[in-house]
N, C-alpha and C. Protein backbone atom coordinates (compact mmCIF):
# COMPACT_ATOMS: atom_id res chain seq x y z
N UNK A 1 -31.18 -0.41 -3.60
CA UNK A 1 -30.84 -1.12 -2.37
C UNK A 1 -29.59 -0.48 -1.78
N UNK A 2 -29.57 -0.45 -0.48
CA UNK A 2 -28.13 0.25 0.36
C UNK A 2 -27.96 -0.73 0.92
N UNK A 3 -26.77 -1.04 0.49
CA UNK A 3 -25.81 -2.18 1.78
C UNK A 3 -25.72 -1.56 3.19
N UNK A 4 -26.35 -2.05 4.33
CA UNK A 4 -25.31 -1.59 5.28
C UNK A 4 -24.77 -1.39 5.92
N UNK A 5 -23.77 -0.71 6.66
CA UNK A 5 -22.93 -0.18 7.21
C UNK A 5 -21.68 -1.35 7.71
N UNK A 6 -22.65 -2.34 8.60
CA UNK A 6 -22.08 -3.19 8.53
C UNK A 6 -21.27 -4.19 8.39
N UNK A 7 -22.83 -4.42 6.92
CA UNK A 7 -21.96 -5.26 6.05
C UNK A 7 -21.00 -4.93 5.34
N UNK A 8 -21.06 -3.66 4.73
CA UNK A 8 -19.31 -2.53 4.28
C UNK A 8 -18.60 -2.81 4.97
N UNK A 9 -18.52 -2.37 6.31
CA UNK A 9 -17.47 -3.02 7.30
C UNK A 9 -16.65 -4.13 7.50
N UNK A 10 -17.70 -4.91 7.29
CA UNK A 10 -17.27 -6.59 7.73
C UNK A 10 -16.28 -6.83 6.21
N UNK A 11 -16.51 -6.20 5.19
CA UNK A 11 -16.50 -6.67 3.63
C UNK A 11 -15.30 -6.14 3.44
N UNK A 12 -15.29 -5.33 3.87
CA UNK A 12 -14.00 -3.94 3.30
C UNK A 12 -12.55 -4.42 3.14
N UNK A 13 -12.22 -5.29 3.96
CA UNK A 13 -10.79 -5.63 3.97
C UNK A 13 -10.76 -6.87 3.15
N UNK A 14 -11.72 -7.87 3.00
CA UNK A 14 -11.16 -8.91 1.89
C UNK A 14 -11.67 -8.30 0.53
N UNK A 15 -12.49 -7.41 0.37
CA UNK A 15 -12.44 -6.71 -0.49
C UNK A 15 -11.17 -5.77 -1.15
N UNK A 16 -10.87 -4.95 -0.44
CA UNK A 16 -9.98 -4.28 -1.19
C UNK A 16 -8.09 -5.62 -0.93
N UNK A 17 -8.23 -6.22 -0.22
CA UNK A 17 -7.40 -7.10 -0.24
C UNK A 17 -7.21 -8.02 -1.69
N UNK A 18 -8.68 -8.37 -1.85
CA UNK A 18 -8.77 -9.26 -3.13
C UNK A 18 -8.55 -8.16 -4.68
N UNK A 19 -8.74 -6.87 -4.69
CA UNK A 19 -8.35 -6.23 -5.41
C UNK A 19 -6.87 -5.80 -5.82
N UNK A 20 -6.47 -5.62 -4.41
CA UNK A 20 -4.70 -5.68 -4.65
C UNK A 20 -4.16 -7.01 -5.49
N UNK A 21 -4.80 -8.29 -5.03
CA UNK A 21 -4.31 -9.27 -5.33
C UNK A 21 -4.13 -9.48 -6.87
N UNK A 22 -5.04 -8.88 -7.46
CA UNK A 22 -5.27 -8.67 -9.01
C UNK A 22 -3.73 -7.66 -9.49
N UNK A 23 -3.65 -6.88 -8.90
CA UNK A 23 -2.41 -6.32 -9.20
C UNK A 23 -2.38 -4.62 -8.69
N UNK A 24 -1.25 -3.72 -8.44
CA UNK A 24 -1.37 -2.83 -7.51
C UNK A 24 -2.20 -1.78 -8.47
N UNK A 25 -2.56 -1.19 -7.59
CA UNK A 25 -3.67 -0.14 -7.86
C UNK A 25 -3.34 1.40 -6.90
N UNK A 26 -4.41 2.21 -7.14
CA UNK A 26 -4.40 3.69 -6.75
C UNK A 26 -5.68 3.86 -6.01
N UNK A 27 -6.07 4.55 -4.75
CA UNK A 27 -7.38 5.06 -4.39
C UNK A 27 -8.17 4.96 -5.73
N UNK A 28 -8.35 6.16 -6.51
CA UNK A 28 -9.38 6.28 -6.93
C UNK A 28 -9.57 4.74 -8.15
N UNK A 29 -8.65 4.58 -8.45
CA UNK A 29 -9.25 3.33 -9.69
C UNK A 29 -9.86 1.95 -8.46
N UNK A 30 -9.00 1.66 -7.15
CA UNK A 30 -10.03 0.90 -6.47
C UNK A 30 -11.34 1.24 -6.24
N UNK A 31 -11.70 2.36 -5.97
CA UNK A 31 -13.05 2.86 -6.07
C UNK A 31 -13.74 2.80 -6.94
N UNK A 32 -13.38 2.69 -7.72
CA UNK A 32 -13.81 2.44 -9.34
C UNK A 32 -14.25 1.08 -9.50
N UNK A 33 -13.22 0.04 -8.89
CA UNK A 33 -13.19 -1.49 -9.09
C UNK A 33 -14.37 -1.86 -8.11
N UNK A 34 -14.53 -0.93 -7.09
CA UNK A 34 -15.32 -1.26 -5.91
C UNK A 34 -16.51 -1.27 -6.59
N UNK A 35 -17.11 -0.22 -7.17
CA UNK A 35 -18.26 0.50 -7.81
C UNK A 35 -18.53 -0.65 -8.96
N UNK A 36 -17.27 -0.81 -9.66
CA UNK A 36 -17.75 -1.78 -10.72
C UNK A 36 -18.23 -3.39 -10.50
N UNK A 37 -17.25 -3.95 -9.33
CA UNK A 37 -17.85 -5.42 -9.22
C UNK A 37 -18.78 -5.28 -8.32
N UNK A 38 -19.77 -4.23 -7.86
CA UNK A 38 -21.05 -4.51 -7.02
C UNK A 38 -21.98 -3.92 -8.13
N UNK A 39 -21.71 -3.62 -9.10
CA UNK A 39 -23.03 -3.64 -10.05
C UNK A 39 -23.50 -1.69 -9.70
N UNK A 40 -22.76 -1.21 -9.26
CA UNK A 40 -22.63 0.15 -8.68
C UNK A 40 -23.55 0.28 -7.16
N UNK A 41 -23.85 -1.15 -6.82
CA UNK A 41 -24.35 -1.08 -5.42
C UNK A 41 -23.51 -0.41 -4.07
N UNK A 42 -22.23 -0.65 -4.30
CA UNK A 42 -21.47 -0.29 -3.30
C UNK A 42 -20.65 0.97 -3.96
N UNK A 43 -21.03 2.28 -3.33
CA UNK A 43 -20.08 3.24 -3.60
C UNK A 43 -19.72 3.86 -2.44
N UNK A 44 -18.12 3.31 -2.25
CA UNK A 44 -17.32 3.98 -1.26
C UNK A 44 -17.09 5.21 -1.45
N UNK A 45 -16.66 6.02 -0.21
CA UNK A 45 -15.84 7.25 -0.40
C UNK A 45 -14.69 7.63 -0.03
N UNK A 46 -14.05 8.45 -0.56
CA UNK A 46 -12.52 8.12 -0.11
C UNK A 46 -12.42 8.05 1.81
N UNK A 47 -13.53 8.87 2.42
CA UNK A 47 -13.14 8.77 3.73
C UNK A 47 -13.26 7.64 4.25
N UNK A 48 -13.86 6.55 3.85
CA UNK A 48 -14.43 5.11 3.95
C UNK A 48 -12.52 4.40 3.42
N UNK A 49 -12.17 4.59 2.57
CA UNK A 49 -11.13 3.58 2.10
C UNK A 49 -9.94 4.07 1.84
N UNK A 50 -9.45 5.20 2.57
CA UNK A 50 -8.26 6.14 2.99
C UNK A 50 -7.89 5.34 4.38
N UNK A 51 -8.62 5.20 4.84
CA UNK A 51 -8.37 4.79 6.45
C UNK A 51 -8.34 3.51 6.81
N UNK A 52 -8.86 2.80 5.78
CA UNK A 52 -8.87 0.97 5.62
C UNK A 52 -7.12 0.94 5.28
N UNK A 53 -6.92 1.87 4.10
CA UNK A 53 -5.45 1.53 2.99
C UNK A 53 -4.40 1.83 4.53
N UNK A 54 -4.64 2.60 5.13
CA UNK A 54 -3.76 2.93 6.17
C UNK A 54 -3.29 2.18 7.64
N UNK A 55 -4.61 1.44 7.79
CA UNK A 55 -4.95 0.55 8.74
C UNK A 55 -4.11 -0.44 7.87
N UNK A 56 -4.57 -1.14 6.56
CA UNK A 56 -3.71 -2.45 6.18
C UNK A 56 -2.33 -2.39 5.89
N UNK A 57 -1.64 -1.08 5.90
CA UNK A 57 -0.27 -0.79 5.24
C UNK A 57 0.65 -0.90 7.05
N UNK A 58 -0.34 -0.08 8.19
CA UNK A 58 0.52 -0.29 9.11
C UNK A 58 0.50 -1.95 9.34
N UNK A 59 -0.53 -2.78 8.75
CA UNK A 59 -0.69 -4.12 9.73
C UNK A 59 0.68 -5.01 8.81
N UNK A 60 0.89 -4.44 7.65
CA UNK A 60 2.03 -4.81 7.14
C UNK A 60 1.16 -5.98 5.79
N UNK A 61 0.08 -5.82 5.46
CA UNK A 61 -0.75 -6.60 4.47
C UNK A 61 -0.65 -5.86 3.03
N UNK A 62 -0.32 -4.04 3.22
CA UNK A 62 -0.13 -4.17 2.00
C UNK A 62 1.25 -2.62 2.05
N UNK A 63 1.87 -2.67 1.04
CA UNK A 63 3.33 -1.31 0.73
C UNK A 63 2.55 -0.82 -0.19
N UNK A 64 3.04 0.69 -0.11
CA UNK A 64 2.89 1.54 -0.97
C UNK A 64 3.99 2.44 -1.51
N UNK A 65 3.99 3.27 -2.59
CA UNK A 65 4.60 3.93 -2.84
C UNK A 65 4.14 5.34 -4.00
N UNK A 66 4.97 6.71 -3.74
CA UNK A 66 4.38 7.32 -5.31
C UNK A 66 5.09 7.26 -6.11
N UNK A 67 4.40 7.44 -7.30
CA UNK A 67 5.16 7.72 -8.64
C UNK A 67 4.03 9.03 -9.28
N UNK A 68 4.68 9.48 -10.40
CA UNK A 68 4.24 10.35 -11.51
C UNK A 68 4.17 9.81 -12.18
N UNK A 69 3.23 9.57 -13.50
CA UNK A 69 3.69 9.48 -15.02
C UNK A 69 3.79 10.92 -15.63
N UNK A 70 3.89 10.93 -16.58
CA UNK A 70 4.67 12.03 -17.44
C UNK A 70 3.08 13.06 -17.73
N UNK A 71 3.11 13.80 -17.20
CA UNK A 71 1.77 15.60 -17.57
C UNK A 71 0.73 14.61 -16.15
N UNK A 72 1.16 13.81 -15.30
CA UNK A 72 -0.22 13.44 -14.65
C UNK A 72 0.31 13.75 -12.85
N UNK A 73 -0.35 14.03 -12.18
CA UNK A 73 0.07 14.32 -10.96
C UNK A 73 0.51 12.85 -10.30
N UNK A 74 1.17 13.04 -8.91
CA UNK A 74 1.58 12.00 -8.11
C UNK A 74 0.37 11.05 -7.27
N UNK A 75 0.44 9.80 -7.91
CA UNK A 75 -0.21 8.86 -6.89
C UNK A 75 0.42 7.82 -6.28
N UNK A 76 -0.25 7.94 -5.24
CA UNK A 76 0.39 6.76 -4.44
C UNK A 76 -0.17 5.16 -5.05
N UNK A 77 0.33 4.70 -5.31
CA UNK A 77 0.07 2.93 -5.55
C UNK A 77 0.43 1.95 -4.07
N UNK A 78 -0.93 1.27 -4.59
CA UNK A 78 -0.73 -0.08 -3.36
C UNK A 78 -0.33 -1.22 -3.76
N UNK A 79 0.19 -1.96 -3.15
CA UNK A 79 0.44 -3.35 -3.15
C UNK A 79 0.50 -4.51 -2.45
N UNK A 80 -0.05 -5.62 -2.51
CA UNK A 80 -0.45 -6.68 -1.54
C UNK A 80 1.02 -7.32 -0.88
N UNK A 81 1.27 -7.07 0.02
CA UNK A 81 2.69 -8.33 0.36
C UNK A 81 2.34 -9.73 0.85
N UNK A 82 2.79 -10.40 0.78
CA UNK A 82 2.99 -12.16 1.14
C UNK A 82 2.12 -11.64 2.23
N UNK A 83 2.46 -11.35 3.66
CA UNK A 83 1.56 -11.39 4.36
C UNK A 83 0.24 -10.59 4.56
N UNK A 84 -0.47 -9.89 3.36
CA UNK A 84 -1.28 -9.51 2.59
C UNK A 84 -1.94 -10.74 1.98
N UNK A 85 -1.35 -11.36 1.60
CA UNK A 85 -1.56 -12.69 0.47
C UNK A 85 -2.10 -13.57 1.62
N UNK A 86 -1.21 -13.91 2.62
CA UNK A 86 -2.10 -14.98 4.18
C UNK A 86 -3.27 -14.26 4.69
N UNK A 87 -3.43 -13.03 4.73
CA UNK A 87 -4.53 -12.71 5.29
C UNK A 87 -5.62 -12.89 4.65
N UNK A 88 -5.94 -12.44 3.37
CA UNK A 88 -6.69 -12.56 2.27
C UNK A 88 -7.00 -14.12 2.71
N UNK A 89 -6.32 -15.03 2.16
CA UNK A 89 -6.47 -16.07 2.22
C UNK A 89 -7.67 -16.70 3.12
N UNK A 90 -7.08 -16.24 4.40
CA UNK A 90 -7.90 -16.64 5.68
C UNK A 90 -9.14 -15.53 5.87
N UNK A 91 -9.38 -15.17 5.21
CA UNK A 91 -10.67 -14.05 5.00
C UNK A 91 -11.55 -14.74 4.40
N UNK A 92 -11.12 -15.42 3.12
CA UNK A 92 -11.89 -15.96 2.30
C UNK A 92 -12.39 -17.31 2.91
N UNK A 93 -11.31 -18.02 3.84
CA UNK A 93 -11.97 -19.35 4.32
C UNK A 93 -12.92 -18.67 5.19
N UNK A 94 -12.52 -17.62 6.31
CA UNK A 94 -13.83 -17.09 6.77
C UNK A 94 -15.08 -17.11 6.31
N UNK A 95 -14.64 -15.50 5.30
CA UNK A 95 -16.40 -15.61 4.03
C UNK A 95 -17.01 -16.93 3.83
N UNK A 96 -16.36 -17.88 3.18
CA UNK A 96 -16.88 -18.83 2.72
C UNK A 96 -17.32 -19.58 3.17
N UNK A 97 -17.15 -19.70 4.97
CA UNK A 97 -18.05 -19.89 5.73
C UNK A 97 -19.31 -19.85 6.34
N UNK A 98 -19.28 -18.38 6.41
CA UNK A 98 -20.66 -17.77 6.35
C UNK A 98 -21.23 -17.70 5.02
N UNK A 99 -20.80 -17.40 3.66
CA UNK A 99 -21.66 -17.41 3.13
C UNK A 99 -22.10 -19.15 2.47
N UNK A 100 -21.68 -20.28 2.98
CA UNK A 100 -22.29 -21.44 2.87
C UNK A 100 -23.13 -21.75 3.95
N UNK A 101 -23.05 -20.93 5.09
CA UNK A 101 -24.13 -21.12 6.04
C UNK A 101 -25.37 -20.47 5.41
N UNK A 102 -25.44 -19.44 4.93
CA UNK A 102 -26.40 -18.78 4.54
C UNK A 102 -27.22 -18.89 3.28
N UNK A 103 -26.22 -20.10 2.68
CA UNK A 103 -26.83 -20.28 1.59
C UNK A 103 -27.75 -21.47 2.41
N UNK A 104 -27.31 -22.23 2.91
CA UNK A 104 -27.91 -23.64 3.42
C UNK A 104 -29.25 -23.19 3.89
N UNK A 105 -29.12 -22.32 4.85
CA UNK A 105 -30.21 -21.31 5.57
C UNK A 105 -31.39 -20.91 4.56
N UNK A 106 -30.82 -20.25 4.05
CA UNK A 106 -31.70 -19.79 2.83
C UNK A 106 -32.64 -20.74 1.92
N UNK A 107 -31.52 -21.68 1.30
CA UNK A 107 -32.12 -22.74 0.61
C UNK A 107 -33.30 -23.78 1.28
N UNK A 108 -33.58 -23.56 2.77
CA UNK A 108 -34.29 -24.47 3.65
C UNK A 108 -35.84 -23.26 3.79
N UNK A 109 -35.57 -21.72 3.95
CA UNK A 109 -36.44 -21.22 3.82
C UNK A 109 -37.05 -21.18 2.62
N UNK A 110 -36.08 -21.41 1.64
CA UNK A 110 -37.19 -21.33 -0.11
C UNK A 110 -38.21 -22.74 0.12
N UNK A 111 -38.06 -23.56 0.73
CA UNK A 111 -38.71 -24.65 0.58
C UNK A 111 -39.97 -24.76 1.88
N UNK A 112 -40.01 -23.62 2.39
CA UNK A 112 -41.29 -23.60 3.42
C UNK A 112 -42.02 -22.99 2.77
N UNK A 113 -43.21 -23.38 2.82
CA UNK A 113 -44.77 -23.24 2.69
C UNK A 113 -44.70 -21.52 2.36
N UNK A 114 -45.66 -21.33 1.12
CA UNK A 114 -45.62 -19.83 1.30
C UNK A 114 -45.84 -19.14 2.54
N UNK A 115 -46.95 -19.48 3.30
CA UNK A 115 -47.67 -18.42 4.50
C UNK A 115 -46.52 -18.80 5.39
N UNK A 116 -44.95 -19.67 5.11
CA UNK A 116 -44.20 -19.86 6.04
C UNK A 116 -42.77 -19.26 6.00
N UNK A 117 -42.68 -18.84 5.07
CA UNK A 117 -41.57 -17.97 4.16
C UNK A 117 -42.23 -16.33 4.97
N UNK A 118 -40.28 -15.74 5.23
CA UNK A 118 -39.82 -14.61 5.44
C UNK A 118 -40.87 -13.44 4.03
């Protein structure tokens, strides 16, 4: 199955928002986290979530910074700020909007007649 385009779109920012929230991270291990909580349905690419991290750092939702560890090259790390933390927030009352509409929706089509079902 391909998610798409879209719905990536629409998803992308309380997504990688709700990942910061877990604690700061690097491009590639979010990609990783991305890949892992969709069951490997969703695989971003960095040109997909280079330009999200950049978009949310100017909106002031999340700081970054680099570091080295010791024999490993420089990455930049992200991090969610407070007003990172309100946005998220209000993403999720969003989502959870639509996706209780859609469950309701849904749950009304499981109950029509086979020859009446999608």
């Amino acid at each position: 199955m391909k998610v798409t385009k879209d719905l990536v779109a629409a998803s992308a920012t309380p997504i990688v928002l709700g990942i910061l929230a877990e604690g700061e991270s690097y491009g590639y291990a979010i990609l990783r986290r991305i890949h892992d909580l969709s069951g490997g349905e969703l695989d971003w690419t960095e040109g997909l979530l280079y330009p999200l991290l950049h978009r949310l750092e100017k909106l002031g939702h999340i700081e970054s910074t680099w570091r080295a560890a010791a024999g490993e090259r420089r990455r930049k790390y992200y991090r969610i700020t407070p007003t990172g933390l309100a946005a998220l927030a209000e993403q999720r009352r969003q989502w959870d909007t639509v996706v209780d509409a859609l469950k309701q929706l849904w749950l009304g089509l499981s109950e029509l007649p086979a020859e009446g079902r999608p």
